[in-house]
PDB file of N, CA and C in Angstrom:
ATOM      1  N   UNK A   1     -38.896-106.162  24.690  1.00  0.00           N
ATOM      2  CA  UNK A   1     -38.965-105.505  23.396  1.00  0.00           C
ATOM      3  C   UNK A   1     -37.829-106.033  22.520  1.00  0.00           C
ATOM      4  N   UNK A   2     -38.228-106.450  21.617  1.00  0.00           N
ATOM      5  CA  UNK A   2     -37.229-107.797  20.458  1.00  0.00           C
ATOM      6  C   UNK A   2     -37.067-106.257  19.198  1.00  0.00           C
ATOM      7  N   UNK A   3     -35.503-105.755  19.420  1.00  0.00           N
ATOM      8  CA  UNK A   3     -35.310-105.183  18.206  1.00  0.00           C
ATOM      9  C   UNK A   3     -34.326-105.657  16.602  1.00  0.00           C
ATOM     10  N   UNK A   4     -33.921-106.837  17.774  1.00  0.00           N
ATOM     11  CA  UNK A   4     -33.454-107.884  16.187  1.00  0.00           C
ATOM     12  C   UNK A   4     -34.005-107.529  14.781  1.00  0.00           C
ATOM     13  N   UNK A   5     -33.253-107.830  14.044  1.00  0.00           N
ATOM     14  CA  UNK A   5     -33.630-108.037  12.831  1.00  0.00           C
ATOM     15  C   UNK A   5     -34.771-106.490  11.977  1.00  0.00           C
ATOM     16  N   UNK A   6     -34.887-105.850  12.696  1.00  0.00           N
ATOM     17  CA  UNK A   6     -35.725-104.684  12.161  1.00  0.00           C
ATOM     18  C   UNK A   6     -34.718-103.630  11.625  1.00  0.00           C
ATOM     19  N   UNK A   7     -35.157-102.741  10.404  1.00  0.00           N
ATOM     20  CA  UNK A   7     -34.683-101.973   9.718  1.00  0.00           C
ATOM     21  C   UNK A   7     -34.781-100.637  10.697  1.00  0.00           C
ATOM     22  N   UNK A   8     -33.365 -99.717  10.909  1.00  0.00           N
ATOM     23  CA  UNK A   8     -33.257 -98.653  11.373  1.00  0.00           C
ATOM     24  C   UNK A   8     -33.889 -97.757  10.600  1.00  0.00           C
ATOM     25  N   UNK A   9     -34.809 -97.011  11.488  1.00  0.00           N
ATOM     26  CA  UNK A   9     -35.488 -95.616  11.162  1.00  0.00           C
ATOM     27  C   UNK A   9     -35.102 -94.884  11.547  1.00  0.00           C
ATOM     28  N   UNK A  10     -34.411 -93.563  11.441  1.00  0.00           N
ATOM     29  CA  UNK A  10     -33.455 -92.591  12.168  1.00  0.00           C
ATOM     30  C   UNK A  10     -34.929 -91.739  12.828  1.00  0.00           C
ATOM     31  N   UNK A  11     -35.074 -91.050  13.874  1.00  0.00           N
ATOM     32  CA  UNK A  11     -36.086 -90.221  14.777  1.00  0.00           C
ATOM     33  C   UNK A  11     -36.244 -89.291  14.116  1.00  0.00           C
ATOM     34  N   UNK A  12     -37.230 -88.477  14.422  1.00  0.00           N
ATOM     35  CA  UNK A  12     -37.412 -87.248  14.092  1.00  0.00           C
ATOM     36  C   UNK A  12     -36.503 -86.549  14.140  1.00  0.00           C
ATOM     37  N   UNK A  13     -35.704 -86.279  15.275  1.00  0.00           N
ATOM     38  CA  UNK A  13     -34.670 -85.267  15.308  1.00  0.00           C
ATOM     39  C   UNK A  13     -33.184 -85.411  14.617  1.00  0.00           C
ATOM     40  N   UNK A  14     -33.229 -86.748  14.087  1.00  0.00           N
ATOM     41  CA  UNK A  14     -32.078 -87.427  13.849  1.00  0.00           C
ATOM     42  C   UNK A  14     -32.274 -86.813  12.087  1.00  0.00           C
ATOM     43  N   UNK A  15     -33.555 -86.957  11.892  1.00  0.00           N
ATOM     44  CA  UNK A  15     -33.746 -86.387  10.096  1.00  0.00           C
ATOM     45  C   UNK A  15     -33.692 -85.379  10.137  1.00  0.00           C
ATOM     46  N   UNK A  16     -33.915 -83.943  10.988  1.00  0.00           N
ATOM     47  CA  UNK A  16     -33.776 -82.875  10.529  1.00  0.00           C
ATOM     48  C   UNK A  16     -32.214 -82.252  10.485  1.00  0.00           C
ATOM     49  N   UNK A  17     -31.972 -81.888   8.992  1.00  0.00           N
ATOM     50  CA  UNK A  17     -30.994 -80.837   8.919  1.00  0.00           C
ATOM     51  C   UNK A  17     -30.447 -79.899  10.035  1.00  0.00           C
ATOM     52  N   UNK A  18     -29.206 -79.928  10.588  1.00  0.00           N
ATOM     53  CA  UNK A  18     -28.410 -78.971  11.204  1.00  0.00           C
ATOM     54  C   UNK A  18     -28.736 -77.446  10.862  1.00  0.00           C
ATOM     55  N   UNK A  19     -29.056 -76.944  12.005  1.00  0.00           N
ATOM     56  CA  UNK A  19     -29.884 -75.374  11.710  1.00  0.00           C
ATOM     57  C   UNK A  19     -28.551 -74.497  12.120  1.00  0.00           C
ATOM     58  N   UNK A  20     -27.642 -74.977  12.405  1.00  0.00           N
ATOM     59  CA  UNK A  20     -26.270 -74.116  11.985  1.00  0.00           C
ATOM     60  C   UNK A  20     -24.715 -74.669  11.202  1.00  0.00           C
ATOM     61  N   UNK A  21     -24.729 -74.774  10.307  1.00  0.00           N
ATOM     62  CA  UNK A  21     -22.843 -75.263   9.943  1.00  0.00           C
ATOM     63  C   UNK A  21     -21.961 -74.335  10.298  1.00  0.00           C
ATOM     64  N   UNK A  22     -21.065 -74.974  10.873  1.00  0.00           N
ATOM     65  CA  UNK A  22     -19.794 -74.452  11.099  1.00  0.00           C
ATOM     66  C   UNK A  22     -18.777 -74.309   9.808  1.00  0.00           C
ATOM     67  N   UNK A  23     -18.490 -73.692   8.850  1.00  0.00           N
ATOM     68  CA  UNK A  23     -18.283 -73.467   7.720  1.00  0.00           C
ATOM     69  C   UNK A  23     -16.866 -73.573   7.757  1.00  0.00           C
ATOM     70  N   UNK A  24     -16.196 -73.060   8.738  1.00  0.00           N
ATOM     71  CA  UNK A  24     -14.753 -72.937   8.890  1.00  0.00           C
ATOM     72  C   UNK A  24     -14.157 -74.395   9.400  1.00  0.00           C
ATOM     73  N   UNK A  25     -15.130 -75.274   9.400  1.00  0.00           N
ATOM     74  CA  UNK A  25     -14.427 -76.501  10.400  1.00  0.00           C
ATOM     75  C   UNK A  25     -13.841 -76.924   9.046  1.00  0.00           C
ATOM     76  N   UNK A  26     -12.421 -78.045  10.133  1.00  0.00           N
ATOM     77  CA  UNK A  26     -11.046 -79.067   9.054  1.00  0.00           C
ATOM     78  C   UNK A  26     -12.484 -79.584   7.934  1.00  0.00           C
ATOM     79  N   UNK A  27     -13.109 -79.916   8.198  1.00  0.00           N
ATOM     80  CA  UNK A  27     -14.132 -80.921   6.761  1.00  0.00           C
ATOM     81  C   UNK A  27     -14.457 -80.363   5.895  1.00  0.00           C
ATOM     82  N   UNK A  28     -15.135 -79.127   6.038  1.00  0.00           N
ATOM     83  CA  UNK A  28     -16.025 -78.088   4.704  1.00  0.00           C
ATOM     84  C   UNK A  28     -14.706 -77.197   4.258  1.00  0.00           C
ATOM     85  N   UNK A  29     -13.983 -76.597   5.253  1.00  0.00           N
ATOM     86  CA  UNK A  29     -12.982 -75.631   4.376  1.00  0.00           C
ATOM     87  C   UNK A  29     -12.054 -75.473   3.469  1.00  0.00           C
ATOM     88  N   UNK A  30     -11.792 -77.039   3.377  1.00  0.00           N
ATOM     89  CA  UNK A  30     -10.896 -77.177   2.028  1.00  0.00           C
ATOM     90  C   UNK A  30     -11.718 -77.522   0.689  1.00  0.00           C
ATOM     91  N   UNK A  31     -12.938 -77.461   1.114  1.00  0.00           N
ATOM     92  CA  UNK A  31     -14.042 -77.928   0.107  1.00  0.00           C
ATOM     93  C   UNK A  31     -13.929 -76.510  -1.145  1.00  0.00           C
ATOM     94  N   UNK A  32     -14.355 -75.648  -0.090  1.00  0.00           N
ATOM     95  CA  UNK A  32     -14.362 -74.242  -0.521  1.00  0.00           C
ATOM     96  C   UNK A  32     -13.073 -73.512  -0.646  1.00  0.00           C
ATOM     97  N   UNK A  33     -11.965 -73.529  -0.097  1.00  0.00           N
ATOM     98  CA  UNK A  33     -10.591 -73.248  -0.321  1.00  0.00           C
ATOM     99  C   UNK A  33     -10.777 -73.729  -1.739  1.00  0.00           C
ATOM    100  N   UNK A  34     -10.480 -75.168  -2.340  1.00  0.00           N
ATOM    101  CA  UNK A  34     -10.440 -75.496  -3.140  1.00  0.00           C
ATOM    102  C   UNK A  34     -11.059 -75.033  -4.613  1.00  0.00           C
ATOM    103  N   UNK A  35     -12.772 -74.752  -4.532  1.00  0.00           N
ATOM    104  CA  UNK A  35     -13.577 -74.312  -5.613  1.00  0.00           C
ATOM    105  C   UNK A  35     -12.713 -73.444  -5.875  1.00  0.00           C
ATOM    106  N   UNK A  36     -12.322 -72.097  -4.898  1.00  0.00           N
ATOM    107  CA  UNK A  36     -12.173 -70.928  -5.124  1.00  0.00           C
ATOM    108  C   UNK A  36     -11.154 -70.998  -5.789  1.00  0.00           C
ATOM    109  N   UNK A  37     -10.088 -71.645  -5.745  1.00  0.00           N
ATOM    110  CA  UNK A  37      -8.595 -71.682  -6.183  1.00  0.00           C
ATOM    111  C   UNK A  37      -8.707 -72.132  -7.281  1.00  0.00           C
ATOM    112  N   UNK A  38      -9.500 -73.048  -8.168  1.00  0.00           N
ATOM    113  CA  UNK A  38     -10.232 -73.041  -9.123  1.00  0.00           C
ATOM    114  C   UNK A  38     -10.597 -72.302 -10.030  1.00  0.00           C
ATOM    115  N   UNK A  39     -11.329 -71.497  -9.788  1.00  0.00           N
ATOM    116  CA  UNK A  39     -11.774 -70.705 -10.432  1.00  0.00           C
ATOM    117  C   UNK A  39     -11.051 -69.828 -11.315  1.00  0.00           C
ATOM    118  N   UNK A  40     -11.237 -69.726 -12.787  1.00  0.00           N
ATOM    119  CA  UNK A  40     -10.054 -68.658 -13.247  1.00  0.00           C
ATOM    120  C   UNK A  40     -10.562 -67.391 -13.850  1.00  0.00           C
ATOM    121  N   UNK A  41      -9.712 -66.744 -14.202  1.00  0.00           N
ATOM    122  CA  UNK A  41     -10.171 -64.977 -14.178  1.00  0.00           C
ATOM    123  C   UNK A  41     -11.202 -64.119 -13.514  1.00  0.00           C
ATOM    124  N   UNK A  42     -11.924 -63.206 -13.734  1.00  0.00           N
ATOM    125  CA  UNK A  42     -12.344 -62.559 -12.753  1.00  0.00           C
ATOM    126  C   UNK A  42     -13.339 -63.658 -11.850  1.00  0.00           C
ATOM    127  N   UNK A  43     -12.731 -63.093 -10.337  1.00  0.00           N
ATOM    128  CA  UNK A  43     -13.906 -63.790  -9.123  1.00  0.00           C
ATOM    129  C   UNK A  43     -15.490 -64.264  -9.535  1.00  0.00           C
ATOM    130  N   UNK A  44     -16.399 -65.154  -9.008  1.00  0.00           N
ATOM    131  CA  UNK A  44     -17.227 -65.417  -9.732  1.00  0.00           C
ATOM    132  C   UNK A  44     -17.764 -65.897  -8.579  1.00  0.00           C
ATOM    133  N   UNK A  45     -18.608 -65.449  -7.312  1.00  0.00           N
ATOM    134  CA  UNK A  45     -19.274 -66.025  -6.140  1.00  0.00           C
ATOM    135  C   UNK A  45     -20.264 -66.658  -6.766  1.00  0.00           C
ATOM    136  N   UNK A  46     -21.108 -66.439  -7.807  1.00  0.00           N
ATOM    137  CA  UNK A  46     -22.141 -67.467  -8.029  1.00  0.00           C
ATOM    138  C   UNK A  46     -21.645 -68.473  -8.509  1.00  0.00           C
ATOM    139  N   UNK A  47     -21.122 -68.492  -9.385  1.00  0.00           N
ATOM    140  CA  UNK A  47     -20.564 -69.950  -9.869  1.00  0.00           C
ATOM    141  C   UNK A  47     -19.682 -70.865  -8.760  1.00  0.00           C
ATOM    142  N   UNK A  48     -19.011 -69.854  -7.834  1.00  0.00           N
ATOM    143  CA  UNK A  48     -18.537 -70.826  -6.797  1.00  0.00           C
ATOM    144  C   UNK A  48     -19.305 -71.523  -6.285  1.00  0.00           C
ATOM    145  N   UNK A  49     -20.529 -70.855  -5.873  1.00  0.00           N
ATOM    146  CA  UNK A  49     -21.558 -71.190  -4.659  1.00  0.00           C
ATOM    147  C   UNK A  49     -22.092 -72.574  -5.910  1.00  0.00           C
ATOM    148  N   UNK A  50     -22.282 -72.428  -6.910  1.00  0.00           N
ATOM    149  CA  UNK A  50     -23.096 -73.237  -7.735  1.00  0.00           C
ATOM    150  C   UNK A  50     -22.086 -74.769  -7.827  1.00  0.00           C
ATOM    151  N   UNK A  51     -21.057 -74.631  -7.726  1.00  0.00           N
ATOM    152  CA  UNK A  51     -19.640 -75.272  -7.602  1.00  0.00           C
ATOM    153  C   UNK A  51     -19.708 -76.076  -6.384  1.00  0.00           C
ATOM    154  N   UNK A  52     -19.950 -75.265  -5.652  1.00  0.00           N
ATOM    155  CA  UNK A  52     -19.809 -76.119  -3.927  1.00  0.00           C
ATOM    156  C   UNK A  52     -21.311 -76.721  -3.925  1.00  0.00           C
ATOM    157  N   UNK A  53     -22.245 -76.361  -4.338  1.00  0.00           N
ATOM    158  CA  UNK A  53     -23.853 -77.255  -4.293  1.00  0.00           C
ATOM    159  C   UNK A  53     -23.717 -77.966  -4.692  1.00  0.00           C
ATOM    160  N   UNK A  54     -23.161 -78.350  -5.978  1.00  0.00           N
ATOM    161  CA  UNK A  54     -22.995 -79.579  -6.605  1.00  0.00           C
ATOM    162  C   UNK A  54     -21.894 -80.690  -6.275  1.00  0.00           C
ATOM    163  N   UNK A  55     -21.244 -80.543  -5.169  1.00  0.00           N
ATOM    164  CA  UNK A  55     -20.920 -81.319  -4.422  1.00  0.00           C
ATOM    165  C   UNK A  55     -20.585 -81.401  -3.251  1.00  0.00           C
ATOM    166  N   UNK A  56     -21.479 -81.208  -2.757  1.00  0.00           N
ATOM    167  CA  UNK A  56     -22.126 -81.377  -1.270  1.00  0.00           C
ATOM    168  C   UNK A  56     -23.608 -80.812  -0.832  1.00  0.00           C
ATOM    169  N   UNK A  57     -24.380 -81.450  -0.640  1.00  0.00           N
ATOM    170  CA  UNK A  57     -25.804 -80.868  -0.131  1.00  0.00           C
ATOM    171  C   UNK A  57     -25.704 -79.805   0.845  1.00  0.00           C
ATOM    172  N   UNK A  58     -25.019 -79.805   1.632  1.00  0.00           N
ATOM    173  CA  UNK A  58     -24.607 -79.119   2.575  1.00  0.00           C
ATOM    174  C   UNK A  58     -24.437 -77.499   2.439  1.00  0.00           C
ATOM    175  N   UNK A  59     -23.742 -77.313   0.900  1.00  0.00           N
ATOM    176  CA  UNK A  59     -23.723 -76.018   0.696  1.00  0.00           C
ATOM    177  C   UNK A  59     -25.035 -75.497   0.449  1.00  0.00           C
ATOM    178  N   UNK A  60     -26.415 -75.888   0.295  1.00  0.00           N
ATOM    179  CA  UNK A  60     -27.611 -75.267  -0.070  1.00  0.00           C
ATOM    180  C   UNK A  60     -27.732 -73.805   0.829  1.00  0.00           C
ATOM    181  N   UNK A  61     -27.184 -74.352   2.120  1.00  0.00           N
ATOM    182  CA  UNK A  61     -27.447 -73.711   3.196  1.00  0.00           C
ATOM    183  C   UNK A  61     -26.387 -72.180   3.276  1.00  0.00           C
ATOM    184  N   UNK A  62     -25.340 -72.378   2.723  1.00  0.00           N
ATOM    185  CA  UNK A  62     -24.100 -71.446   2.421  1.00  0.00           C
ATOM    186  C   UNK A  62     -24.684 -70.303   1.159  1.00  0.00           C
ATOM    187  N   UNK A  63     -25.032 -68.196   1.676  1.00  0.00           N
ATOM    188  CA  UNK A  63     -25.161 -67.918   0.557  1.00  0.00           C
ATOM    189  C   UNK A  63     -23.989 -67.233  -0.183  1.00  0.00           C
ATOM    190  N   UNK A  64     -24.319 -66.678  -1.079  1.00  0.00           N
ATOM    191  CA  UNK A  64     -23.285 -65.881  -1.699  1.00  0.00           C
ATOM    192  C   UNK A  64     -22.840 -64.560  -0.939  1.00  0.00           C
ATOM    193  N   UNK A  65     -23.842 -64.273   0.136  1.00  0.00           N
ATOM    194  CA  UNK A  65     -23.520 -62.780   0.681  1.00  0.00           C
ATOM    195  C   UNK A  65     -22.228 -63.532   1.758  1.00  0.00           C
ATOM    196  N   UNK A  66     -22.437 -64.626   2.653  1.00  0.00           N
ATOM    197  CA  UNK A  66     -21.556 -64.643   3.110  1.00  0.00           C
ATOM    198  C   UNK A  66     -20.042 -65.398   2.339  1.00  0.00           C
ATOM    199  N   UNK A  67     -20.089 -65.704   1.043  1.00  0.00           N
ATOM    200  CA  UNK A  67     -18.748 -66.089   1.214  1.00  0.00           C
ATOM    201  C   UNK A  67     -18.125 -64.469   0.082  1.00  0.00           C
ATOM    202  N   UNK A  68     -18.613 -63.526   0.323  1.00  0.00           N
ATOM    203  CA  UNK A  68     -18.267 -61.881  -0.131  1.00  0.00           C
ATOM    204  C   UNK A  68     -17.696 -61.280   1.171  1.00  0.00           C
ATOM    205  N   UNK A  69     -18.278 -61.704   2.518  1.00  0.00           N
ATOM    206  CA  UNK A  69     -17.728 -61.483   3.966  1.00  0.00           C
ATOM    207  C   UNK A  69     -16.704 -62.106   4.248  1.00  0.00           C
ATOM    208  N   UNK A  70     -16.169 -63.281   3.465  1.00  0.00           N
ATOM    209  CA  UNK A  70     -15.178 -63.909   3.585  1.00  0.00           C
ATOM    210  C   UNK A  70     -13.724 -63.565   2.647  1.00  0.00           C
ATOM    211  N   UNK A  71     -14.420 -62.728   2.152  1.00  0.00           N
ATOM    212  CA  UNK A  71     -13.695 -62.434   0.695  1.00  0.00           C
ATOM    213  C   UNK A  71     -12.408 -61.186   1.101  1.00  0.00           C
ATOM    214  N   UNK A  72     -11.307 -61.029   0.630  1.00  0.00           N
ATOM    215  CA  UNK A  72     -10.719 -59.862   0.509  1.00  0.00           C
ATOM    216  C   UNK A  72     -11.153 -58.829  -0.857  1.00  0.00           C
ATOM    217  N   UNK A  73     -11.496 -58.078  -0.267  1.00  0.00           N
ATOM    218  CA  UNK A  73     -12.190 -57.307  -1.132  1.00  0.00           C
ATOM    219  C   UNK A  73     -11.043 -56.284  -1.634  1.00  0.00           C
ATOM    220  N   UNK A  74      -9.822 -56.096  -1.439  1.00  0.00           N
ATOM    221  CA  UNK A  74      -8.632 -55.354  -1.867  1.00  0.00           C
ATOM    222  C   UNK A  74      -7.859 -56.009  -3.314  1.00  0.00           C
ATOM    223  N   UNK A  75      -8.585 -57.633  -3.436  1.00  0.00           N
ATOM    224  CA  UNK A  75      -7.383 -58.251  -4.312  1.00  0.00           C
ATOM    225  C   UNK A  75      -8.573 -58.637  -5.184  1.00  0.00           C
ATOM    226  N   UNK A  76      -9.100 -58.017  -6.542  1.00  0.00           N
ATOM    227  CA  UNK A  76     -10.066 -58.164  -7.604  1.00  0.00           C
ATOM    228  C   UNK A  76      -9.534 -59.021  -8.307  1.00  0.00           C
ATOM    229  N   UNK A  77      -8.653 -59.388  -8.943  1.00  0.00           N
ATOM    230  CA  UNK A  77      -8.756 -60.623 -10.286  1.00  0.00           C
ATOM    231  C   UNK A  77      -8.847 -61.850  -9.965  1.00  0.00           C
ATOM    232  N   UNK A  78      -8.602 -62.264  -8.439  1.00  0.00           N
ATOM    233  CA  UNK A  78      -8.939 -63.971  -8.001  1.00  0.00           C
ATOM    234  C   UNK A  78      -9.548 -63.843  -6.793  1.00  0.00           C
ATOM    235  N   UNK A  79     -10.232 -64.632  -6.400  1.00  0.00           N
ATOM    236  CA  UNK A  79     -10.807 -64.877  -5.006  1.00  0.00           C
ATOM    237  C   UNK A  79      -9.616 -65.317  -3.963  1.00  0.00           C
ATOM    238  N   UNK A  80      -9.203 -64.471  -2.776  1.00  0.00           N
ATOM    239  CA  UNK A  80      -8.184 -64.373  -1.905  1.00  0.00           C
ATOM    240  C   UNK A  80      -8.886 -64.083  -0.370  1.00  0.00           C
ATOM    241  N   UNK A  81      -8.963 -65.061   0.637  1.00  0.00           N
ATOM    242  CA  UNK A  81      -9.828 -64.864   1.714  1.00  0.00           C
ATOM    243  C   UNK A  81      -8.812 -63.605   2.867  1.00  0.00           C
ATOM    244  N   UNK A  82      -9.805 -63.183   3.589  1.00  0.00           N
ATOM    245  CA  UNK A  82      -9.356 -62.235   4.383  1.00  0.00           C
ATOM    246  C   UNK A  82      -8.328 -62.729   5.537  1.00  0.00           C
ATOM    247  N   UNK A  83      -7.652 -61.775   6.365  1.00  0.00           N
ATOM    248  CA  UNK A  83      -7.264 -62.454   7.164  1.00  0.00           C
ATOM    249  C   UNK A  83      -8.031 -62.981   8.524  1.00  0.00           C
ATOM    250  N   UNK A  84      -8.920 -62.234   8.840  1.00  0.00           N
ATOM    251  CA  UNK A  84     -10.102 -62.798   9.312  1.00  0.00           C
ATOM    252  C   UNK A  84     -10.686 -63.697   9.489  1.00  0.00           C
ATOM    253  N   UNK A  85     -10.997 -64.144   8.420  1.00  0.00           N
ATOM    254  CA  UNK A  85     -11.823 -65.654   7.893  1.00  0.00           C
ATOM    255  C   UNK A  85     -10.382 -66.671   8.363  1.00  0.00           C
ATOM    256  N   UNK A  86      -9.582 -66.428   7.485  1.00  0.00           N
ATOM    257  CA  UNK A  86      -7.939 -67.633   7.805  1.00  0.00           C
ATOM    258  C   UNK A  86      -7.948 -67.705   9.135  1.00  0.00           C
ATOM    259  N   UNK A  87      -8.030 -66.383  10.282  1.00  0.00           N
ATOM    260  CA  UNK A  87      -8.233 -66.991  11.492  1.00  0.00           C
ATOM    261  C   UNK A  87      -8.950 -67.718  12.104  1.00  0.00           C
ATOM    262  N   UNK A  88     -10.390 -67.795  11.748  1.00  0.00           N
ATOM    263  CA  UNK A  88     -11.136 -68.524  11.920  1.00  0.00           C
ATOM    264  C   UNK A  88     -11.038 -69.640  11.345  1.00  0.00           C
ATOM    265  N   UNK A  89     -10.779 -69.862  10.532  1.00  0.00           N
ATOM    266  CA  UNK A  89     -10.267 -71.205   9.953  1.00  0.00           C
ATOM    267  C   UNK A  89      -9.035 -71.897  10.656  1.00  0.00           C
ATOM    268  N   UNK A  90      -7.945 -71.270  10.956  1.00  0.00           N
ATOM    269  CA  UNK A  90      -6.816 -72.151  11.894  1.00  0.00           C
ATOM    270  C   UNK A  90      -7.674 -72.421  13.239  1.00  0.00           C
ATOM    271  N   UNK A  91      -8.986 -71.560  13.244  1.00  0.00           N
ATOM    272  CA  UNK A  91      -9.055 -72.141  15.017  1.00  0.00           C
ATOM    273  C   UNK A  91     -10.119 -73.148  15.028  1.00  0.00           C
ATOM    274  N   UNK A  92     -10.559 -73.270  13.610  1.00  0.00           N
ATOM    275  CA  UNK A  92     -11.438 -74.207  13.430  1.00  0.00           C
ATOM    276  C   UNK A  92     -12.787 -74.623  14.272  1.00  0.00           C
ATOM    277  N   UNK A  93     -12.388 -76.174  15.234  1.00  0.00           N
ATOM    278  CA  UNK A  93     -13.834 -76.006  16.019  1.00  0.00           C
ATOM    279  C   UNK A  93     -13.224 -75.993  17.848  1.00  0.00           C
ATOM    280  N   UNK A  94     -11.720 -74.775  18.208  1.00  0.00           N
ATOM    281  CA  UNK A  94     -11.686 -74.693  18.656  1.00  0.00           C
ATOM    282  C   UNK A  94     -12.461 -73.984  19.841  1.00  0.00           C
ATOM    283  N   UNK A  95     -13.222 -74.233  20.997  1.00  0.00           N
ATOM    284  CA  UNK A  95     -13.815 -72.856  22.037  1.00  0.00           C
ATOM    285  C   UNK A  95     -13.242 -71.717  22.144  1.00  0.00           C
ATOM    286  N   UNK A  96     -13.882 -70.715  22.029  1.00  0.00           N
ATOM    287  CA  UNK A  96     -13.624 -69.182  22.151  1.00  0.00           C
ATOM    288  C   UNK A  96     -13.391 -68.502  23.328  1.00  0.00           C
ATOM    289  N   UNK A  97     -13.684 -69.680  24.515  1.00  0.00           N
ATOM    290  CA  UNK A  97     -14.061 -68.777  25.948  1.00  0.00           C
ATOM    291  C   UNK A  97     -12.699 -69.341  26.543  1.00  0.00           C
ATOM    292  N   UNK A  98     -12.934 -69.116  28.224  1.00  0.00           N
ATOM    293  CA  UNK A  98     -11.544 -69.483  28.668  1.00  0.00           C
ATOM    294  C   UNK A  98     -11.821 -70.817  28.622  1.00  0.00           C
ATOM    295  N   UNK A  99     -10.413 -70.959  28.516  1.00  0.00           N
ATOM    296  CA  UNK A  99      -9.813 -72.661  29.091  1.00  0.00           C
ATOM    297  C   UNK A  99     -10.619 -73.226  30.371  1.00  0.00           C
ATOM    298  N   UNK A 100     -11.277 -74.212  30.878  1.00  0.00           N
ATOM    299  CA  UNK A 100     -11.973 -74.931  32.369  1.00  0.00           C
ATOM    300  C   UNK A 100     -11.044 -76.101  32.563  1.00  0.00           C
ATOM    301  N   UNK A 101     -10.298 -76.255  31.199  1.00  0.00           N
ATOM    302  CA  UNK A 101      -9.941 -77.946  32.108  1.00  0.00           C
ATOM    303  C   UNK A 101      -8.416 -77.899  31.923  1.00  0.00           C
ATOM    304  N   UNK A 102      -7.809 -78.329  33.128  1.00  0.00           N
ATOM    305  CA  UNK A 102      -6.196 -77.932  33.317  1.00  0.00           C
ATOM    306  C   UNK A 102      -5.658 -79.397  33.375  1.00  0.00           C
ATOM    307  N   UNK A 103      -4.485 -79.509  33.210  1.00  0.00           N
ATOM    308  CA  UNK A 103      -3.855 -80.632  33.491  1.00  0.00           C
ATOM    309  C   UNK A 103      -3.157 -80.652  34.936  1.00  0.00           C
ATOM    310  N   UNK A 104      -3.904 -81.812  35.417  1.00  0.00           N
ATOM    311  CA  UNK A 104      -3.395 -81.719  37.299  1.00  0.00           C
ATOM    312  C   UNK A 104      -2.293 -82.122  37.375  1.00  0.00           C
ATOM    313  N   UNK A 105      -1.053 -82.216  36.549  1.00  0.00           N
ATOM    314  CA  UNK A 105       0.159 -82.288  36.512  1.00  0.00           C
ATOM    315  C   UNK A 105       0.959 -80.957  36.278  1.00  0.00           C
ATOM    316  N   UNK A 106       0.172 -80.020  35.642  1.00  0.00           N
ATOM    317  CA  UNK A 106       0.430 -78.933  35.631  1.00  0.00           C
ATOM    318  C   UNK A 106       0.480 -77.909  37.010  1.00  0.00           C
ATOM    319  N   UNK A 107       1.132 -77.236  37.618  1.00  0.00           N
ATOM    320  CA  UNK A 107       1.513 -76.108  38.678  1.00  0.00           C
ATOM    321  C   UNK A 107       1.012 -75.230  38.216  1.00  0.00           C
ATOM    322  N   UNK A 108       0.186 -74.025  38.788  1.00  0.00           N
ATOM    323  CA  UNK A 108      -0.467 -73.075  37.899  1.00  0.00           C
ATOM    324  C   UNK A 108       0.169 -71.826  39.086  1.00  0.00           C
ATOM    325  N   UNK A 109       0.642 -72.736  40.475  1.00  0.00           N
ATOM    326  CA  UNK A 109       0.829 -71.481  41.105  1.00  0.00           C
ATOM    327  C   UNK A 109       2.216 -71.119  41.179  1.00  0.00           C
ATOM    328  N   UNK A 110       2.879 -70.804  40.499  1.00  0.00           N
ATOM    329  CA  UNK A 110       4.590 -70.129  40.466  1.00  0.00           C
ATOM    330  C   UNK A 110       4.388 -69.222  40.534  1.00  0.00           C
TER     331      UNK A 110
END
């Protein structure tokens, strides 16, 4: 089978859209950090959301209900994220469960 010279067709599975984003990962969150910090006088989730569509396709998928879950809802004249969300954001696309892989240089039994 001679695949020289032929134009890549990505597969079926390779074209379909990601049926979950990770919203908090290092790539998208300064996207949206950013709009928001932007934005001036009273908070404005649609125009953010309309803000982040227009540059990146990616946000189609992002709605307005969740970045209101992200929102501190105590601080009204600017958009200020919870502390919640910031945690999730420092842990980024760290695993949630225990640790499996140890360093065999490491002593675990003291």
């Amino acid at each position: 089978m001679k695949k020289e010279g032929k134009v890549y067709k990505p597969t079926k599975k390779e074209s379909i859209p990601p049926k979950y984003i990770n919203w908090h990962s290092p790539s998208l969150w300064p996207l949206i950090d950013q709009a928001a910090r932007q934005q001036g006088g009273k908070p404005n989730l649609t125009e953010l959301l309309r803000q982040l569509q227009q540059r990146d396709a990616r946000f189609i998928r992002l709605s307005q209900q969740r970045l209101g879950e992200w929102r501190d809802k105590s601080v009204t004249d600017r958009i200020v994220w919870s502390k919640k969300t910031l945690e999730k954001v420092q842990k980024g696309f760290l695993p949630g469960g225990i640790q499996t892989h140890f360093n065999i240089f490491v002593s675990h039994l003291k």
